[in-house]
C-alpha atoms as a PDB file:
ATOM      1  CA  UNK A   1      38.281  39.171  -8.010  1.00  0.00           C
ATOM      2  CA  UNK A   2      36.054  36.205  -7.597  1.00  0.00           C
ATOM      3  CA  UNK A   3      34.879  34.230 -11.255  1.00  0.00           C
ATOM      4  CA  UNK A   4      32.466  34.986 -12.766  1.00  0.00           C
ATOM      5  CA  UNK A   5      28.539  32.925 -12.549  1.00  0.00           C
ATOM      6  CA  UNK A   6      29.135  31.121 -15.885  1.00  0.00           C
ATOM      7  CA  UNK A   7      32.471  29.789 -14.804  1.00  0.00           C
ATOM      8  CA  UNK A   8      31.443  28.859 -11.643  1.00  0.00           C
ATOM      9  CA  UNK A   9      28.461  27.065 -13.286  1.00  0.00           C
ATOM     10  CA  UNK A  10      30.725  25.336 -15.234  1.00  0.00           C
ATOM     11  CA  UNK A  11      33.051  24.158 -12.392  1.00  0.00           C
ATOM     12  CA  UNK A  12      30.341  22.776 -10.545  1.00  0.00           C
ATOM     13  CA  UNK A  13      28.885  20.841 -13.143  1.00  0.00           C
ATOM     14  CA  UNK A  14      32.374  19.493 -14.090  1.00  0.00           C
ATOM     15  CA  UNK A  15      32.250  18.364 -10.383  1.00  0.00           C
ATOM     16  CA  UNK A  16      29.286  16.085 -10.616  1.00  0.00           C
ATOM     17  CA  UNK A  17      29.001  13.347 -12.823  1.00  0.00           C
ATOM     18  CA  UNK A  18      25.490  13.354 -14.831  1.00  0.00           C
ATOM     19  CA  UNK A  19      23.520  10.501 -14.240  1.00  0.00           C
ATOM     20  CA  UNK A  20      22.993   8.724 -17.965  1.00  0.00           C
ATOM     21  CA  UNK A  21      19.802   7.739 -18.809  1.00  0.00           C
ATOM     22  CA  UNK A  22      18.490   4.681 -20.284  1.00  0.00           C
ATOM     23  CA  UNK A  23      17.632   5.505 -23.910  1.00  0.00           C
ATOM     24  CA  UNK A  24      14.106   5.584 -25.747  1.00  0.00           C
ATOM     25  CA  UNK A  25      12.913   3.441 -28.462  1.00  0.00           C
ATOM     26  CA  UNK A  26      10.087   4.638 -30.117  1.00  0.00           C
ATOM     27  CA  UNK A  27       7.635   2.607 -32.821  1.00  0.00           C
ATOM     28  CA  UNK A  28       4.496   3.731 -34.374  1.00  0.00           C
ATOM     29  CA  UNK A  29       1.462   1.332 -34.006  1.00  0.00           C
ATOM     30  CA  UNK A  30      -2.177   1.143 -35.144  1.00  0.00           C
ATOM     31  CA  UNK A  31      -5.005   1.404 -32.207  1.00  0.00           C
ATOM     32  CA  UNK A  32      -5.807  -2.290 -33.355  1.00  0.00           C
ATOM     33  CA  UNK A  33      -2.086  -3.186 -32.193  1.00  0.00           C
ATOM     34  CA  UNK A  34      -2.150  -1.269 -29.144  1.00  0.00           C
ATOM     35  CA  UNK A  35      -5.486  -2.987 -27.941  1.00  0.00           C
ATOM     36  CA  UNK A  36      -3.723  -6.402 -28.732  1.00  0.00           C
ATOM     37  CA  UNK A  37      -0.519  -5.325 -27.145  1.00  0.00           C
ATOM     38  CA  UNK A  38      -2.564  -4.342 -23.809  1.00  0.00           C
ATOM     39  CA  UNK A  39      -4.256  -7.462 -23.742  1.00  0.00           C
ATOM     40  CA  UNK A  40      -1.013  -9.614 -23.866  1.00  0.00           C
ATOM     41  CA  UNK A  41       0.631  -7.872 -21.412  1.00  0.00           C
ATOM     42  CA  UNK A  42      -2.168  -8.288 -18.448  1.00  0.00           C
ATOM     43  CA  UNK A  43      -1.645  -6.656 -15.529  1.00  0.00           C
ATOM     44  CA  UNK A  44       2.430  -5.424 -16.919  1.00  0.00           C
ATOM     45  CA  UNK A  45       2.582  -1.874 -18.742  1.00  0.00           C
ATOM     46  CA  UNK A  46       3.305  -2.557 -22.864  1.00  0.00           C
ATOM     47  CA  UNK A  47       6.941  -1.218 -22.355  1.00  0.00           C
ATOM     48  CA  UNK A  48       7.490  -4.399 -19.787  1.00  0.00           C
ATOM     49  CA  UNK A  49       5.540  -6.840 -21.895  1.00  0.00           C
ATOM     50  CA  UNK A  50       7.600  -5.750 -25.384  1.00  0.00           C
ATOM     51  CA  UNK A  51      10.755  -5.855 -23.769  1.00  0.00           C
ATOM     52  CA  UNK A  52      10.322  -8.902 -22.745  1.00  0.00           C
ATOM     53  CA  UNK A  53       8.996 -10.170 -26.079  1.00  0.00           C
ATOM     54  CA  UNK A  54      11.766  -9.077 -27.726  1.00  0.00           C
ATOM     55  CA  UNK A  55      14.821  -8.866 -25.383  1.00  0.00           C
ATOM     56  CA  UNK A  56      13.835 -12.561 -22.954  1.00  0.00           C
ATOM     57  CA  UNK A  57      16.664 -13.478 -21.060  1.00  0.00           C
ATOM     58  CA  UNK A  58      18.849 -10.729 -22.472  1.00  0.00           C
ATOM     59  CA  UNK A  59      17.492  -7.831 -20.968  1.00  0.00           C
ATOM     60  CA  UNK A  60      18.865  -5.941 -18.117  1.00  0.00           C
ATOM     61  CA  UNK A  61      17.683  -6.129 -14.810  1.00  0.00           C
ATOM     62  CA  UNK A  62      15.121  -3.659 -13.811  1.00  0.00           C
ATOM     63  CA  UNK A  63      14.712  -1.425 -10.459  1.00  0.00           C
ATOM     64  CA  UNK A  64      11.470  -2.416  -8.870  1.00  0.00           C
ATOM     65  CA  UNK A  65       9.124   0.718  -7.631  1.00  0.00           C
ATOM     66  CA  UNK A  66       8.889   1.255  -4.360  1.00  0.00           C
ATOM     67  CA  UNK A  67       6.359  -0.274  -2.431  1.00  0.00           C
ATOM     68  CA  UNK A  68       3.068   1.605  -0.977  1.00  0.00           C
ATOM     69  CA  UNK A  69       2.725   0.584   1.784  1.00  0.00           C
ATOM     70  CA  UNK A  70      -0.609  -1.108   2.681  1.00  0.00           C
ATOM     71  CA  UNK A  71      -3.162   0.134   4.454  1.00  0.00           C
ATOM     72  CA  UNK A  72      -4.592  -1.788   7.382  1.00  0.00           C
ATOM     73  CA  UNK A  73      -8.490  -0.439   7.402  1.00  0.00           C
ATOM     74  CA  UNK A  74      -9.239  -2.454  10.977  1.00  0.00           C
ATOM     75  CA  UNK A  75      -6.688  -0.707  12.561  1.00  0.00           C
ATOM     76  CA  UNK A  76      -7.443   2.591  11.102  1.00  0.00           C
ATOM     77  CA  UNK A  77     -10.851   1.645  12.248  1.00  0.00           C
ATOM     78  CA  UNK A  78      -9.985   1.031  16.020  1.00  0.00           C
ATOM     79  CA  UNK A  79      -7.784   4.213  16.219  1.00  0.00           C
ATOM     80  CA  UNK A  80     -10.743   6.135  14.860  1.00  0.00           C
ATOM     81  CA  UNK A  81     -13.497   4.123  17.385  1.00  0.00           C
ATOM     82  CA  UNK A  82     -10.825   4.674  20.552  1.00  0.00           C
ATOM     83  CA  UNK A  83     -10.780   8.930  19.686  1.00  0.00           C
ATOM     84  CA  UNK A  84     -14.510   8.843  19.752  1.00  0.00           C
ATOM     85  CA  UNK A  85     -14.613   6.704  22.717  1.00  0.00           C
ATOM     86  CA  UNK A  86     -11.984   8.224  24.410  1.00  0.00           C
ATOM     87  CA  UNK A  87     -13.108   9.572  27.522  1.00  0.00           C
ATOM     88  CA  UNK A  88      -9.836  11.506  27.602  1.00  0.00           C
ATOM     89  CA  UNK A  89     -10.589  13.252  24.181  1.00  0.00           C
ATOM     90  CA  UNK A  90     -14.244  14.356  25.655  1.00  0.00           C
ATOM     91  CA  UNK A  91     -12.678  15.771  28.683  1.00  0.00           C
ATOM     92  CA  UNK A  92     -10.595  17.573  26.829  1.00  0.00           C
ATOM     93  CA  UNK A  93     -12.635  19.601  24.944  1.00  0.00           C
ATOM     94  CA  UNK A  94     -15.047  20.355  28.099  1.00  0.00           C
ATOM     95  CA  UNK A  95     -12.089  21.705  29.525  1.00  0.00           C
ATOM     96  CA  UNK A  96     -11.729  23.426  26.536  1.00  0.00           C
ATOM     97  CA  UNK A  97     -15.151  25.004  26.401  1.00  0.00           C
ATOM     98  CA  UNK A  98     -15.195  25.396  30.187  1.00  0.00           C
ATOM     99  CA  UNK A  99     -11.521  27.478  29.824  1.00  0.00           C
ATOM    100  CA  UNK A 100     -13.100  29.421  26.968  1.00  0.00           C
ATOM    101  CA  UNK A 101     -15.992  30.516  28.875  1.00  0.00           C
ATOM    102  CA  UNK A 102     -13.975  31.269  31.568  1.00  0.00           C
ATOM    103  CA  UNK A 103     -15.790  28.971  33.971  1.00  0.00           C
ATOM    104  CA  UNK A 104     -12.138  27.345  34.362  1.00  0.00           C
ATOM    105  CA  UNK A 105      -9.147  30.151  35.859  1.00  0.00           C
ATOM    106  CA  UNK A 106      -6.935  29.045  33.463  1.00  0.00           C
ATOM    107  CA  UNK A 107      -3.456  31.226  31.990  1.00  0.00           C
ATOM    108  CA  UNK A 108      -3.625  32.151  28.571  1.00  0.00           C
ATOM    109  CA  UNK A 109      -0.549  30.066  27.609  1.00  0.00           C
ATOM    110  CA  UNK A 110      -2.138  26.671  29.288  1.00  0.00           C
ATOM    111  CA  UNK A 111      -5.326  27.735  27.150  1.00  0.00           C
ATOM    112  CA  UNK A 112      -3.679  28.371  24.119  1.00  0.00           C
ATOM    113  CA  UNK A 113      -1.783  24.559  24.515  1.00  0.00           C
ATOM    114  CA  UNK A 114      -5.025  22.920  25.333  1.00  0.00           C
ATOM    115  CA  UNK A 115      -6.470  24.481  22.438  1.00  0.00           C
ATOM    116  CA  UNK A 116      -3.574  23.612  20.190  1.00  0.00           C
ATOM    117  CA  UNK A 117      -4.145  19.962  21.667  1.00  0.00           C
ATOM    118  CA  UNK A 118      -7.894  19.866  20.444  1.00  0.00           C
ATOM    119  CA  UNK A 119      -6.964  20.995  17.256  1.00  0.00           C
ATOM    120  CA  UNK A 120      -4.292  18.605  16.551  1.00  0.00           C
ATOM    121  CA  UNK A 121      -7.122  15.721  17.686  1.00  0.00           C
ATOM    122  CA  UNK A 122      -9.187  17.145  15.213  1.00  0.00           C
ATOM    123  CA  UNK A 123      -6.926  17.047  12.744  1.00  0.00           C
ATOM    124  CA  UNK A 124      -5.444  13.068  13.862  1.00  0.00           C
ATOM    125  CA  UNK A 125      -9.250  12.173  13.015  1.00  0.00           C
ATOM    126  CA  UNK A 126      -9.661  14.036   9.670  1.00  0.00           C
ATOM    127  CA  UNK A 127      -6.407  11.813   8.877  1.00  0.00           C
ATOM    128  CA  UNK A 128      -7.757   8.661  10.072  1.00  0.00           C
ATOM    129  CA  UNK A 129     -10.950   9.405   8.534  1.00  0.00           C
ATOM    130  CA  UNK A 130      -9.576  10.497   5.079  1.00  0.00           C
ATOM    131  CA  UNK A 131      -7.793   7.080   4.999  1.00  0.00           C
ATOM    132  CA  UNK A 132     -10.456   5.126   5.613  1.00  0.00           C
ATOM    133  CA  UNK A 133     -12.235   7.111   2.855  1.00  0.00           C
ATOM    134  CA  UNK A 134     -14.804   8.353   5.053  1.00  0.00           C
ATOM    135  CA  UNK A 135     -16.174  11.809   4.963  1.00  0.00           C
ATOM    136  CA  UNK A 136     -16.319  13.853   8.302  1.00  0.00           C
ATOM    137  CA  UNK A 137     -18.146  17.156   8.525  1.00  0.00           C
ATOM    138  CA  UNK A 138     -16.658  20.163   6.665  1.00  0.00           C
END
């Protein structure tokens, strides 16, 4: 007979060693305070800027967030300007349209793949274009 769920539970968590973490410290302060507290700690958050105050030198070294990476906007800008130049991209969708029409003897499985291929162009420029902030149409 196997154990039962809570035992297993159990086990399993016995297995794992919990990760501790860091404890709180908690104050009250007036709005006033706050506003003052903000404007000494510039661009930091108030937890940074009061730990610092009060802990200097002692304090424990921190993890640093993870970088975003940044976003270069020209180059964003030339991939969008070489999909609507693209010669490649235009011929594509004629074929598309032509296949469709059937103007083009074309098997259902290459049509379905070209159309596949359209729509994942389509959707590479929506990308581009969100990132850029740009609106495309609907």
């Amino acid at each position: 007979m196997s154990p039962s769920p809570s035992v297993q539970f159990a086990d399993a968590s016995k297995r794992k060693p919990k990760r501790r973490r860091p404890s709180s410290l908690s104050i009250r302060i007036t709005d006033e305070e706050r506003a003052i507290l903000k404007r000494k700690a510039g661009k930091r958050s108030i937890g940074a800027y009061v730990r610092d105050a009060a802990l200097g030198d002692d304090q424990a070294p921190r993890r640093k967030a993870a970088a975003k990476p940044s976003i270069d906007y020209a180059m964003l800008g030339q991939v969008l300007g070489k999909l609507g130049q693209s010669e490649q991209v235009a011929c594509l969708f004629l074929l598309l349209a032509a296949a469709e029409s059937e103007r083009v003897a074309m098997a259902e499985e290459d049509r379905a793949a070209l159309r596949t291929a359209c729509t994942e162009i389509r959707e590479v420029r929506a990308l581009v274009m969100g990132a850029l902030g740009l609106r495309g149409e609907e």
